[in-house]
N, C-alpha and C. Protein backbone atom coordinates (compact mmCIF):
# COMPACT_ATOMS: atom_id res chain seq x y z
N UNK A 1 -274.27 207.65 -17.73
CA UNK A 1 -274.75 207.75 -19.10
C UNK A 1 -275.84 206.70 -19.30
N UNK A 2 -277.07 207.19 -19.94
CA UNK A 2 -278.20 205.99 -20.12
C UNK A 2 -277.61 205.22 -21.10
N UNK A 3 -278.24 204.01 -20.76
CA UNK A 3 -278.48 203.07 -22.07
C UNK A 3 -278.47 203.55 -23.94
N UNK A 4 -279.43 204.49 -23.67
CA UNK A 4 -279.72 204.99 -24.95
C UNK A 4 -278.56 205.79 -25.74
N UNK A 5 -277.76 206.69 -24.33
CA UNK A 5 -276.77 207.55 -24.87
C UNK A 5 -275.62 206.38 -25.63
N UNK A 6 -275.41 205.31 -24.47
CA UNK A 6 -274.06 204.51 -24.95
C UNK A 6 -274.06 203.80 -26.03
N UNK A 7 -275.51 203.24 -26.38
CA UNK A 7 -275.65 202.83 -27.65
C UNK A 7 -275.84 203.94 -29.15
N UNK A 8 -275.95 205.26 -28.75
CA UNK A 8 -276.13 206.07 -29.61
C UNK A 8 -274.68 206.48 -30.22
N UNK A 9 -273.77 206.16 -29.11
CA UNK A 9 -272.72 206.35 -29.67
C UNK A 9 -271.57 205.60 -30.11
N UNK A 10 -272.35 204.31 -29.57
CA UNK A 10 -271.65 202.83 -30.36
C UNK A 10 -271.91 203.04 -31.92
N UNK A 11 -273.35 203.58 -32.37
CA UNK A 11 -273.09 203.59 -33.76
C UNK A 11 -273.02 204.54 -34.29
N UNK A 12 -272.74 205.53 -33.70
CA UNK A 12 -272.43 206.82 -34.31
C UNK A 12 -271.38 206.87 -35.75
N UNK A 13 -271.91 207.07 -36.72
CA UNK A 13 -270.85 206.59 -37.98
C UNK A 13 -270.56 205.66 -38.79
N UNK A 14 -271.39 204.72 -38.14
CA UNK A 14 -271.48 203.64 -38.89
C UNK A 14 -272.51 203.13 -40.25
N UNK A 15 -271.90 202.10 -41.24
CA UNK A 15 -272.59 202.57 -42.34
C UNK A 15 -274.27 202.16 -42.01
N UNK A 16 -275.23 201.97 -42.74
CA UNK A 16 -276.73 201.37 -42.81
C UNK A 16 -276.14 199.87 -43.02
N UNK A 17 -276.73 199.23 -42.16
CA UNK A 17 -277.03 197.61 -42.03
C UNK A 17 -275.79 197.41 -41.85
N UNK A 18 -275.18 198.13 -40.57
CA UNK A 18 -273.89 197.62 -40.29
C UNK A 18 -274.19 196.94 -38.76
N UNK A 19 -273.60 196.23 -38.23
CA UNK A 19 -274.07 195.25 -37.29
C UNK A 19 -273.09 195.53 -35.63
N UNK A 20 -274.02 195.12 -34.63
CA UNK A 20 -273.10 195.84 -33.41
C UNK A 20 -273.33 194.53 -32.77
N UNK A 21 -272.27 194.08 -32.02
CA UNK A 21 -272.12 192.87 -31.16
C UNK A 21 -271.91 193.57 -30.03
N UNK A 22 -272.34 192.97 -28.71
CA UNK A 22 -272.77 193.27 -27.45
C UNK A 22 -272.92 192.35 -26.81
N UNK A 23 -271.44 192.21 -25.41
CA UNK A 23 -271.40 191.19 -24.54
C UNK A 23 -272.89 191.26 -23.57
N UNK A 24 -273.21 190.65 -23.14
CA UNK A 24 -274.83 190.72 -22.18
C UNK A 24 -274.29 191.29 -21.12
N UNK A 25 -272.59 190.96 -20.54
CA UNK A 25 -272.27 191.08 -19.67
C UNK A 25 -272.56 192.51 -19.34
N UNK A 26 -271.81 193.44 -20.52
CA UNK A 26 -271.83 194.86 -20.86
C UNK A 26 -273.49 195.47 -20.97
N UNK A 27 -274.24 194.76 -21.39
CA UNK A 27 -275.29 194.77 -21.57
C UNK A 27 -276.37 195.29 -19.65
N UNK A 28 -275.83 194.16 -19.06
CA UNK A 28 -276.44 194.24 -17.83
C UNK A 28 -275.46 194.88 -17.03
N UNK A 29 -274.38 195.31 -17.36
CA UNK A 29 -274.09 195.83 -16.27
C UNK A 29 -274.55 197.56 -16.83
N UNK A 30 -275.01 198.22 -18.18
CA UNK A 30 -275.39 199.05 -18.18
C UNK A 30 -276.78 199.36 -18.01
N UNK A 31 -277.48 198.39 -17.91
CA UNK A 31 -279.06 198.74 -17.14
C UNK A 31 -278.92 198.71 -15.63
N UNK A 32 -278.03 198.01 -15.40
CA UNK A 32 -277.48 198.41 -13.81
C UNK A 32 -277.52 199.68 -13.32
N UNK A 33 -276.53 200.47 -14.07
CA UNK A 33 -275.79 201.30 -13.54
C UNK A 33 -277.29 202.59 -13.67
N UNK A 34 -278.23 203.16 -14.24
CA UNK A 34 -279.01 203.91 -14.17
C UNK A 34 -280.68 203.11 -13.91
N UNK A 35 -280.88 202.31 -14.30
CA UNK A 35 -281.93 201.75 -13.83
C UNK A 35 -282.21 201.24 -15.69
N UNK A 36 -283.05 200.48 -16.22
CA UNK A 36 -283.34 199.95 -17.63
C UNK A 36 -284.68 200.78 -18.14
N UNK A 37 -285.32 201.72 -17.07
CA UNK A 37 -286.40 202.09 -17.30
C UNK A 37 -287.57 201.58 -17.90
N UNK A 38 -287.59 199.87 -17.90
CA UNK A 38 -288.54 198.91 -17.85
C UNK A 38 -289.59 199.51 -16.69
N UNK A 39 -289.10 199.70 -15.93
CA UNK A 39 -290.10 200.11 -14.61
C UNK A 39 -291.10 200.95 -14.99
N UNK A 40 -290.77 201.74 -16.00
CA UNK A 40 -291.32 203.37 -16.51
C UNK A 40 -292.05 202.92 -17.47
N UNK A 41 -291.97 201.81 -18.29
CA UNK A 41 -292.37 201.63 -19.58
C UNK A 41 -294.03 200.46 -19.07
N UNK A 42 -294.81 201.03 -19.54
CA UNK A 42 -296.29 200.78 -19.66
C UNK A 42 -296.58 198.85 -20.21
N UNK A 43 -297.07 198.20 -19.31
CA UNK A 43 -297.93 197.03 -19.81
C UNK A 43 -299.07 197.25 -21.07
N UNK A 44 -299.10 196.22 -21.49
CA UNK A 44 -300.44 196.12 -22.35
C UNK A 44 -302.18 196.88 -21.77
N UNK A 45 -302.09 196.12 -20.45
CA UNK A 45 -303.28 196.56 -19.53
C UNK A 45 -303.08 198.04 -18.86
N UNK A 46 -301.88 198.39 -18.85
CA UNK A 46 -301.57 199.84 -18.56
C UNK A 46 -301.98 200.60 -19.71
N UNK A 47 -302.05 200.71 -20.82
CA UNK A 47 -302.09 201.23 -22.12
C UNK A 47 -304.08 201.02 -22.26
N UNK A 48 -304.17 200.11 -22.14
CA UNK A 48 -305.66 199.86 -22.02
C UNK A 48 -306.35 200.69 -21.40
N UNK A 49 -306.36 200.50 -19.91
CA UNK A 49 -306.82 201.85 -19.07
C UNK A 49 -306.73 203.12 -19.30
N UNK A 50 -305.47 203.61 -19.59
CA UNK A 50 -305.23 204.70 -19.84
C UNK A 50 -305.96 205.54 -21.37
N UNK A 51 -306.19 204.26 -21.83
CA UNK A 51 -307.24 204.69 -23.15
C UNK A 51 -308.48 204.50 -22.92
N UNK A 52 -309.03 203.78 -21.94
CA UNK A 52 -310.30 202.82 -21.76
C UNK A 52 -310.16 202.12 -22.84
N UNK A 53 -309.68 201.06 -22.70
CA UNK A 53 -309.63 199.99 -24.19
C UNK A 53 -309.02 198.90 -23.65
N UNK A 54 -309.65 198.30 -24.21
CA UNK A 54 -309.13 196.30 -23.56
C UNK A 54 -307.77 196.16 -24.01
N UNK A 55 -307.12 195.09 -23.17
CA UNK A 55 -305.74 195.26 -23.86
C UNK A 55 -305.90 194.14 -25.37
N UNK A 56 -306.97 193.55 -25.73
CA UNK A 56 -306.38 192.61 -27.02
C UNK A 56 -307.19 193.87 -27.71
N UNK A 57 -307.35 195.13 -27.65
CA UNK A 57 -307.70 196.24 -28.88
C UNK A 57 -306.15 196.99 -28.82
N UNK A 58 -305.59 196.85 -27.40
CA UNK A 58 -303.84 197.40 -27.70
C UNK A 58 -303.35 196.64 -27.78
N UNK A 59 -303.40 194.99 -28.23
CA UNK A 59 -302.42 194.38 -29.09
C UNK A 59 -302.43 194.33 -30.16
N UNK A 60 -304.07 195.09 -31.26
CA UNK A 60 -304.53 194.93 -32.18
C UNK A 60 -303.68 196.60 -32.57
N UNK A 61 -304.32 197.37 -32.01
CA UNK A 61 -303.08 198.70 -32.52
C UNK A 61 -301.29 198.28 -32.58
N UNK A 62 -300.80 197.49 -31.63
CA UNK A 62 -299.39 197.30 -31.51
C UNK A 62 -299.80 195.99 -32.97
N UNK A 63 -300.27 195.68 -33.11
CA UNK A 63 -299.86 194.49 -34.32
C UNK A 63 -299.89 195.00 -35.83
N UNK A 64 -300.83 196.19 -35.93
CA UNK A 64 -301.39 197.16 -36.69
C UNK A 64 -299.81 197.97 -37.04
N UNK A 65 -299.34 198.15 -35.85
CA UNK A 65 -298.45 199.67 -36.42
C UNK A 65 -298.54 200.31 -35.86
N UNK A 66 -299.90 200.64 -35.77
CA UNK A 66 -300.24 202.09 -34.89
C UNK A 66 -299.66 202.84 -33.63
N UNK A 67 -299.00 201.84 -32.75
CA UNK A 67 -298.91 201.75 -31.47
C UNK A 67 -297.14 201.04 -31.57
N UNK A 68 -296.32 201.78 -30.92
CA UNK A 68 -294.95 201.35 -31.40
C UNK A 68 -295.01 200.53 -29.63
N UNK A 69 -294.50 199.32 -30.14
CA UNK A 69 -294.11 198.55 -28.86
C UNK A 69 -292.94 197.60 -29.05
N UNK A 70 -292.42 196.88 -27.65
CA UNK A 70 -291.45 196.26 -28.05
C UNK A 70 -291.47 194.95 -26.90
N UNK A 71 -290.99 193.81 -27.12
CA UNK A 71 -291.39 192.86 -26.65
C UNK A 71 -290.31 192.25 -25.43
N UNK A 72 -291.13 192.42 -24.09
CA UNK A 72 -290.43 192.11 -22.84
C UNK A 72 -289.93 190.75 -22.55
N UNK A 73 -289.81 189.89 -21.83
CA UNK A 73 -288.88 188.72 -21.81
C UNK A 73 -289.72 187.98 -22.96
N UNK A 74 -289.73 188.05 -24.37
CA UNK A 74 -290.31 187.14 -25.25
C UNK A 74 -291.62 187.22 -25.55
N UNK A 75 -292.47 187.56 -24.36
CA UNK A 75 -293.98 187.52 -24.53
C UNK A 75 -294.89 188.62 -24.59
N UNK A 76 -294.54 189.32 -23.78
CA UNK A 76 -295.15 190.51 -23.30
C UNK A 76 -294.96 191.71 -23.94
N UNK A 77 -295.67 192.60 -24.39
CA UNK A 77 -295.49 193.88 -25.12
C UNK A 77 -295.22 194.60 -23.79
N UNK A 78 -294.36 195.99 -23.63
CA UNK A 78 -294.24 196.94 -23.57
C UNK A 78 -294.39 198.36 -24.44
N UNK A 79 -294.54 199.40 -23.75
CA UNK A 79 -294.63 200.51 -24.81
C UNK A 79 -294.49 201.97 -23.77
N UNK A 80 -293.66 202.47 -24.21
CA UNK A 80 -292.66 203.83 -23.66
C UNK A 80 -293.65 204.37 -23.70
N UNK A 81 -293.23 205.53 -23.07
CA UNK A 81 -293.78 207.00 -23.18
C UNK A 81 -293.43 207.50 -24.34
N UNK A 82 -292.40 208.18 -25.08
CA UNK A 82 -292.38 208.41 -25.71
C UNK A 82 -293.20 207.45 -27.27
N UNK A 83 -293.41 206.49 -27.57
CA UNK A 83 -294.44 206.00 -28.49
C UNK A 83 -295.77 206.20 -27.79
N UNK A 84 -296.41 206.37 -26.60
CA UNK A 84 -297.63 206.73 -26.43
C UNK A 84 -297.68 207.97 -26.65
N UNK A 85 -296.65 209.04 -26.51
CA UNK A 85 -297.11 210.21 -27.35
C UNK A 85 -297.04 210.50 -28.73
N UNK A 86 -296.49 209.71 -29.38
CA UNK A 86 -296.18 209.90 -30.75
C UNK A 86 -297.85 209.09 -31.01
N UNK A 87 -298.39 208.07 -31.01
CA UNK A 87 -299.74 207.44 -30.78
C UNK A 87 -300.84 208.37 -31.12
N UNK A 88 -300.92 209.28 -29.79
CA UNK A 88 -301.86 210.19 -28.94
C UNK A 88 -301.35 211.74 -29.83
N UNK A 89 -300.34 211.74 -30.67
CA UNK A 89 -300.48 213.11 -31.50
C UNK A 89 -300.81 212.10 -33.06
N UNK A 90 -300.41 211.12 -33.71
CA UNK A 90 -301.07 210.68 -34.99
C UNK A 90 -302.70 210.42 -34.64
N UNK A 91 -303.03 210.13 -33.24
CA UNK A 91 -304.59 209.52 -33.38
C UNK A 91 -305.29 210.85 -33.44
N UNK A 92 -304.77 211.98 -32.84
CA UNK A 92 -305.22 213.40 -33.02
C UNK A 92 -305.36 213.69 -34.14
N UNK A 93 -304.51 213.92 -34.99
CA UNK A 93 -304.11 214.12 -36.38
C UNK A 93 -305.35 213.52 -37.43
N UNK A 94 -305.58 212.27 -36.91
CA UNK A 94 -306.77 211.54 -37.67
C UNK A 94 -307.40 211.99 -37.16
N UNK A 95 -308.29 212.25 -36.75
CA UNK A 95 -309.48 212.59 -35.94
C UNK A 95 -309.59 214.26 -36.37
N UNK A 96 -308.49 215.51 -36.83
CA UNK A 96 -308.95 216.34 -37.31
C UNK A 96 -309.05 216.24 -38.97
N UNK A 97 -308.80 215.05 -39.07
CA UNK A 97 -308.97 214.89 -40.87
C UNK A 97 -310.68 214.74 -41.50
């Protein structure tokens, strides 16, 4: 079961702004067990290229909003696939307006 599933169903039911505690232990041993898909998930300079765009114009979209990212050991942005397509269908969207 991914990451995503086990936490989807840790809060399954629970009210809004209700709070989930999580041993690290539990934590790492479930990015263990399927991989954390960090591997999969795009750098700043990955996101750049792939747009032709410097990466401090994709820290300026990720600081903006525009660009959903999330922050790797403290410093570093990451950003999924899934938010580069959500990105790449709103930047469409503008562009037929």
């Amino acid at each position: 079961m991914r990451l995503s599933d086990r936490i989807r169903k840790m809060i399954d039911g629970m009210p809004e702004g209700g709070l989930v505690m999580v041993p690290v232990d539990s934590l790492r041993e479930w990015l263990n067990e399927n991989g954390s898909g960090l591997d999969q998930d795009l750098t700043v300079e990955e996101v750049g290229k792939f747009f032709d765009r410097s990466p401090v114009t994709i820290r300026a979209w990720i600081r903006e909003g525009r660009l959903r990212a999330y922050r790797f050991q403290g410093r570093e942005y990451r950003v999924c696939e899934s938010a580069l397509e959500e990105f790449q269908q709103k930047e469409r969207g503008r562009g037929e307006q």
